[in-house]
C-alpha atoms as a PDB file:
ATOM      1  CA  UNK A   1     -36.090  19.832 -73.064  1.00  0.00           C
ATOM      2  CA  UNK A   2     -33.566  20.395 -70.521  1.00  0.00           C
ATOM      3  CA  UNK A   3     -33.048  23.704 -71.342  1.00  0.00           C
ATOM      4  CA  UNK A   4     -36.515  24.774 -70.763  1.00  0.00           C
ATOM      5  CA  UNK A   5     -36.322  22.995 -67.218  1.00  0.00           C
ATOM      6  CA  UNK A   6     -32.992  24.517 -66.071  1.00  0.00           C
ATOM      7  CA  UNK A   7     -33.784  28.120 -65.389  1.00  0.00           C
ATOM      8  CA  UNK A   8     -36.957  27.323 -63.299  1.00  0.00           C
ATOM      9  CA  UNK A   9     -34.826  24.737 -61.728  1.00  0.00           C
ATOM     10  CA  UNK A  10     -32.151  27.041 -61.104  1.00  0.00           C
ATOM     11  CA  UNK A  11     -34.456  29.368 -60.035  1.00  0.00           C
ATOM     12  CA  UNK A  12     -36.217  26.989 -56.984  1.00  0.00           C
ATOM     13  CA  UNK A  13     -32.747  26.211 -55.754  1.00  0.00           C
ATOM     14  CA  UNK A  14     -31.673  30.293 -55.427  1.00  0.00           C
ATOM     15  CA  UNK A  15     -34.897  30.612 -53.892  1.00  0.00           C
ATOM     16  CA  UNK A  16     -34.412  27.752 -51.014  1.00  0.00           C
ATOM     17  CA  UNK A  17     -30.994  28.879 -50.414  1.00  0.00           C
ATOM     18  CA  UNK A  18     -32.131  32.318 -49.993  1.00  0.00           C
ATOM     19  CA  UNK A  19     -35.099  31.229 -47.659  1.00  0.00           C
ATOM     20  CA  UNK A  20     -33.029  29.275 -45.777  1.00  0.00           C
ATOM     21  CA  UNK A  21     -30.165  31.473 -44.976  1.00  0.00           C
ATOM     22  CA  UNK A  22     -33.189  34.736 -43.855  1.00  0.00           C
ATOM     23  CA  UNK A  23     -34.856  31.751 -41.213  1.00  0.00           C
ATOM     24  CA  UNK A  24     -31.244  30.375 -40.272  1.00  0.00           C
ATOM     25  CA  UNK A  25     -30.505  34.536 -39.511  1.00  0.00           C
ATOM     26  CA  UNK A  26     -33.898  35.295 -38.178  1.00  0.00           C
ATOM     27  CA  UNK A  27     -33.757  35.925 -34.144  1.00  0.00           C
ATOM     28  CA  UNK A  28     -36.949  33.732 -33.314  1.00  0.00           C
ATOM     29  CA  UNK A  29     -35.374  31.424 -35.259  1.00  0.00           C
ATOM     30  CA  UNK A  30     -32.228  31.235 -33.685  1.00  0.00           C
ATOM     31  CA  UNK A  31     -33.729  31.362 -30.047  1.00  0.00           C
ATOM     32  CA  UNK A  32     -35.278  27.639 -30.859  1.00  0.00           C
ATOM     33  CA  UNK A  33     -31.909  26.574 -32.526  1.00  0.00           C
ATOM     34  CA  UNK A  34     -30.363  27.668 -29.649  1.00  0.00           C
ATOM     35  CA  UNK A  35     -32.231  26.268 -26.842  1.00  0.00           C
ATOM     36  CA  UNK A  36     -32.497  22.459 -28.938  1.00  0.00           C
ATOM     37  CA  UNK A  37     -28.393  22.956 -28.406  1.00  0.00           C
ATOM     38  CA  UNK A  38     -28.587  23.690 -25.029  1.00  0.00           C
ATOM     39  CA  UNK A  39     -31.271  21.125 -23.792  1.00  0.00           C
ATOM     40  CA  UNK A  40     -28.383  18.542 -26.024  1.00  0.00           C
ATOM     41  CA  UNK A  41     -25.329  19.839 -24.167  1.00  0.00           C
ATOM     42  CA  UNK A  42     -27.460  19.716 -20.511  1.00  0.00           C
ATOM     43  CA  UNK A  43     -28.969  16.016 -21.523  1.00  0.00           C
ATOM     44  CA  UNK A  44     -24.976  15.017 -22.421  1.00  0.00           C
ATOM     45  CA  UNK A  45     -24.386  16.414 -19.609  1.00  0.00           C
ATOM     46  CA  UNK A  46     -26.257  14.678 -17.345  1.00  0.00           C
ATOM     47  CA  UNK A  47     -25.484  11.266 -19.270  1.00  0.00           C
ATOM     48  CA  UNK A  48     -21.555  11.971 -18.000  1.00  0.00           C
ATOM     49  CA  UNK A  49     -22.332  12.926 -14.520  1.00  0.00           C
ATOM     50  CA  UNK A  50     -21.080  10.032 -12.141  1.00  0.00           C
ATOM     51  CA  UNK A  51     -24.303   8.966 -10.010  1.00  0.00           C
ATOM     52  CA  UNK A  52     -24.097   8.063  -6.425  1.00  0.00           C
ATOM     53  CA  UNK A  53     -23.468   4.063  -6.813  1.00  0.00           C
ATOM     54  CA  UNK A  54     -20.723   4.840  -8.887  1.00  0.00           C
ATOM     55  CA  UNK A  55     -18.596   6.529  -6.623  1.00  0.00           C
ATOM     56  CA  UNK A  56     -19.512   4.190  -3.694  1.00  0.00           C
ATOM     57  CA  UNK A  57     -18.498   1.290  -5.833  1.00  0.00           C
ATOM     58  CA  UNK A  58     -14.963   3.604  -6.362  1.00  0.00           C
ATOM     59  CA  UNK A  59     -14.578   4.276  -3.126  1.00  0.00           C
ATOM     60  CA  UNK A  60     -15.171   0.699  -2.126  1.00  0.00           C
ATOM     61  CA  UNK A  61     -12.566  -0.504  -4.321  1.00  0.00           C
ATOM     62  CA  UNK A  62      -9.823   0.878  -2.731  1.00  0.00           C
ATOM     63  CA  UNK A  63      -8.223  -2.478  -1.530  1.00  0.00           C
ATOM     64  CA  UNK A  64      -8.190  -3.543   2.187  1.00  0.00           C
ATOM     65  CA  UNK A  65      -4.634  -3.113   4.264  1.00  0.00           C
ATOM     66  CA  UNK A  66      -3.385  -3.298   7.565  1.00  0.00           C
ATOM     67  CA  UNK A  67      -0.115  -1.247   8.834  1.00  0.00           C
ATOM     68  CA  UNK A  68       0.825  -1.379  12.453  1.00  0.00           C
ATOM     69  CA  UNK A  69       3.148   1.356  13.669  1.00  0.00           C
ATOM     70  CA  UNK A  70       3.605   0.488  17.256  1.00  0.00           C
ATOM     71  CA  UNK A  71       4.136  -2.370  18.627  1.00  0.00           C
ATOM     72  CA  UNK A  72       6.914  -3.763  16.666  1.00  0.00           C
ATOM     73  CA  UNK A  73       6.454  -7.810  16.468  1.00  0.00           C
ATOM     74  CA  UNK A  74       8.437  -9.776  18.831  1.00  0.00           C
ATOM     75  CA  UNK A  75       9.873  -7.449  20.949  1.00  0.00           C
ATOM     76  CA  UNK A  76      10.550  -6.699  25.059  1.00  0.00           C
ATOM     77  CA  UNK A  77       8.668  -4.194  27.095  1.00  0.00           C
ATOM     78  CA  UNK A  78       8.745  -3.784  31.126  1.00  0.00           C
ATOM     79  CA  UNK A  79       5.640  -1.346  30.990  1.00  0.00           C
ATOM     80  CA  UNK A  80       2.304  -3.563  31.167  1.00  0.00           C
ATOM     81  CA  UNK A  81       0.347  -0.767  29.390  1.00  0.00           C
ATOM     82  CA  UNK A  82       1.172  -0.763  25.567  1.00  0.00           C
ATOM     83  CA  UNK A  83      -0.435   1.653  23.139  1.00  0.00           C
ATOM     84  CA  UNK A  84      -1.314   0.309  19.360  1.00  0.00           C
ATOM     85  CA  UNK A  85      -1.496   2.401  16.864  1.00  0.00           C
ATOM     86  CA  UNK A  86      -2.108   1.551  13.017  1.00  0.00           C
ATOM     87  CA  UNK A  87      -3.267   2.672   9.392  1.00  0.00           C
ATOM     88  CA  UNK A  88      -5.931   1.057   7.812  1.00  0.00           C
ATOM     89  CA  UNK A  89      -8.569   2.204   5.192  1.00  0.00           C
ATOM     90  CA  UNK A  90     -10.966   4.864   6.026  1.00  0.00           C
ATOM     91  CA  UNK A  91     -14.128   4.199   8.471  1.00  0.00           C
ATOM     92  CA  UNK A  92     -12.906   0.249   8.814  1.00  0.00           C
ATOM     93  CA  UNK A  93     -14.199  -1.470  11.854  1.00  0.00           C
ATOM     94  CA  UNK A  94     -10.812  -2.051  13.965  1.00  0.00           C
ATOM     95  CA  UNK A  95     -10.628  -5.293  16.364  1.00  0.00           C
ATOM     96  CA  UNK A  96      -8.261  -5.728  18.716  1.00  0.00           C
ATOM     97  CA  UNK A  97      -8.272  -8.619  20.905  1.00  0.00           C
ATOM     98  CA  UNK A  98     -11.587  -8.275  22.562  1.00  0.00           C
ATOM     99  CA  UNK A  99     -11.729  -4.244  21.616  1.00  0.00           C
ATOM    100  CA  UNK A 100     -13.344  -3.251  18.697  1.00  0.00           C
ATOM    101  CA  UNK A 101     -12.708   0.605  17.875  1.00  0.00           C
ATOM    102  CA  UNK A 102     -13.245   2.495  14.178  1.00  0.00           C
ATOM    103  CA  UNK A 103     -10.317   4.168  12.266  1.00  0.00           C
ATOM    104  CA  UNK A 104     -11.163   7.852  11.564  1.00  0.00           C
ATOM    105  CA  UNK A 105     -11.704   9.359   7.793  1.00  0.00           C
ATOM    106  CA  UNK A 106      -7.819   9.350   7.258  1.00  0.00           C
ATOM    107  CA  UNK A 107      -7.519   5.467   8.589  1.00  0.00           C
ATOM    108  CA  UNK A 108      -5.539   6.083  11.970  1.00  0.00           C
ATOM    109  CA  UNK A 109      -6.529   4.205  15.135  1.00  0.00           C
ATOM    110  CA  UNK A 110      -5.067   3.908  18.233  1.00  0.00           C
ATOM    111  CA  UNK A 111      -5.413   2.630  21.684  1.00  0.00           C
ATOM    112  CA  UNK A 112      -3.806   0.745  24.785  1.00  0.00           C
ATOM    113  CA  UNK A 113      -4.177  -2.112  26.272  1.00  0.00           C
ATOM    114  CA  UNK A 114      -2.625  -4.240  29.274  1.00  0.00           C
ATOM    115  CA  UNK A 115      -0.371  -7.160  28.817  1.00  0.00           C
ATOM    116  CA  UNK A 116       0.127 -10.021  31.547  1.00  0.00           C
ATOM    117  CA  UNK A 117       3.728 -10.882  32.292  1.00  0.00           C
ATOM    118  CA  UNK A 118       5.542 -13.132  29.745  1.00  0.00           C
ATOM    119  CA  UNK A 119       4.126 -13.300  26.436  1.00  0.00           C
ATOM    120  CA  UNK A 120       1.245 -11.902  25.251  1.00  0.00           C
ATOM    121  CA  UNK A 121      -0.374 -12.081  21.559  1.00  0.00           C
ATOM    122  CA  UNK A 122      -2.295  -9.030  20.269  1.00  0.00           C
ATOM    123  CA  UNK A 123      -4.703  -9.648  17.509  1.00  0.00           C
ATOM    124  CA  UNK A 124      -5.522  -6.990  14.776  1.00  0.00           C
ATOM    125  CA  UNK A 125      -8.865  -7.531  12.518  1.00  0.00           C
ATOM    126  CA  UNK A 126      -9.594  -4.802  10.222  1.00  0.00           C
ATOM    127  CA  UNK A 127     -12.778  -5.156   8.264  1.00  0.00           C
ATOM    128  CA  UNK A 128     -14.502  -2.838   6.289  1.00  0.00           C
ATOM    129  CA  UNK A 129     -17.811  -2.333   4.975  1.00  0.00           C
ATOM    130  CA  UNK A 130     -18.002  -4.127   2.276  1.00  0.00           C
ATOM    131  CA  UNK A 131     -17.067  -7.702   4.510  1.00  0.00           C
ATOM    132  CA  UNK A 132     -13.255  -7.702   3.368  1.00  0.00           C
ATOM    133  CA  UNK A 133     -10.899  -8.508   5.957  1.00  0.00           C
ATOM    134  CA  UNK A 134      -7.632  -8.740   7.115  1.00  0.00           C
ATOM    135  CA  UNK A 135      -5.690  -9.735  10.355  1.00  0.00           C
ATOM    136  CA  UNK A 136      -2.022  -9.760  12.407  1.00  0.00           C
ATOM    137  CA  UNK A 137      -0.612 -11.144  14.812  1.00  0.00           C
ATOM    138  CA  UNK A 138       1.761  -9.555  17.233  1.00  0.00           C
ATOM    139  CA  UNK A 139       3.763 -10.767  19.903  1.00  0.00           C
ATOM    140  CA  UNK A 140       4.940  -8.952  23.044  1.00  0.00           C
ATOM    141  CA  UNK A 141       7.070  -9.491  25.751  1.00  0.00           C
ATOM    142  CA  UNK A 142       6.565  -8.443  29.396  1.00  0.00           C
ATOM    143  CA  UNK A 143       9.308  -8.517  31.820  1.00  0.00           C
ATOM    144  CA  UNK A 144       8.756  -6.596  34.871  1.00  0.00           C
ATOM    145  CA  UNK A 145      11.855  -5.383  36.680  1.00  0.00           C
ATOM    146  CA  UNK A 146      12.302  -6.649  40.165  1.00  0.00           C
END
């Protein structure tokens, strides 16, 4: 009985195979393949593309510092006018003493400020948008010369 199946069998598997290779071939055919592979590759696509809350939560990770350049801690100066000068993270709200400035995009800020004769403590508060903060103290000396 077998044998009386197996050539008609045989037959409606050549057949498929043939059928299937002319559509896989056939132009209008491959037009729709083609465009279900691209409308894939663009959805993927899409899927990978960082969105905007992403990168503002990388951005706001980078972690909170303070450098100060100039003044040195603890030292001697016989000009009252002093100029500060730091590194901080980018756009961070800069408070010094009772003067609040911003740091630019690369995180410099500078300014001056007056110092009374004797000692005088300069306080530094960066804070940045996301509430973090940090602060330091520095201490300069004023001795006029008489």
């Amino acid at each position: 009985m077998l044998k009386k199946y197996f050539p008609v069998l045989f037959f409606l598997l050549l057949a498929v195979t043939v059928f299937s290779y002319f559509q896989k071939n056939n132009p209008g055919i491959k037009k729709i393949l083609d465009s279900k592979n691209t409308e894939t590759t663009k959805s993927n696509t899409a899927i990978i593309k960082p969105t905007d809350s992403i990168q503002k939560i990388v951005s706001q990770s980078e972690k909170i510092f303070l450098k100060i350049d100039e003044p040195k801690n603890n030292i001697t100066v016989s000009n009252p006018i002093i100029n500060i000068t730091g590194k901080t993270v980018a756009n961070a709200f800069v408070f010094i003493n009772e003067q609040e400035l911003k740091a630019d995009l690369n995180g410099n800020f500078t300014t001056a400020t007056t110092l009374e004769e004797g000692e005088n403590y300069i306080i530094i508060v960066v804070s940045d948008d996301s509430g973090n903060s940090i602060e330091e103290d520095i201490l300069v000396n004023l001795e006029s010369i008489q």
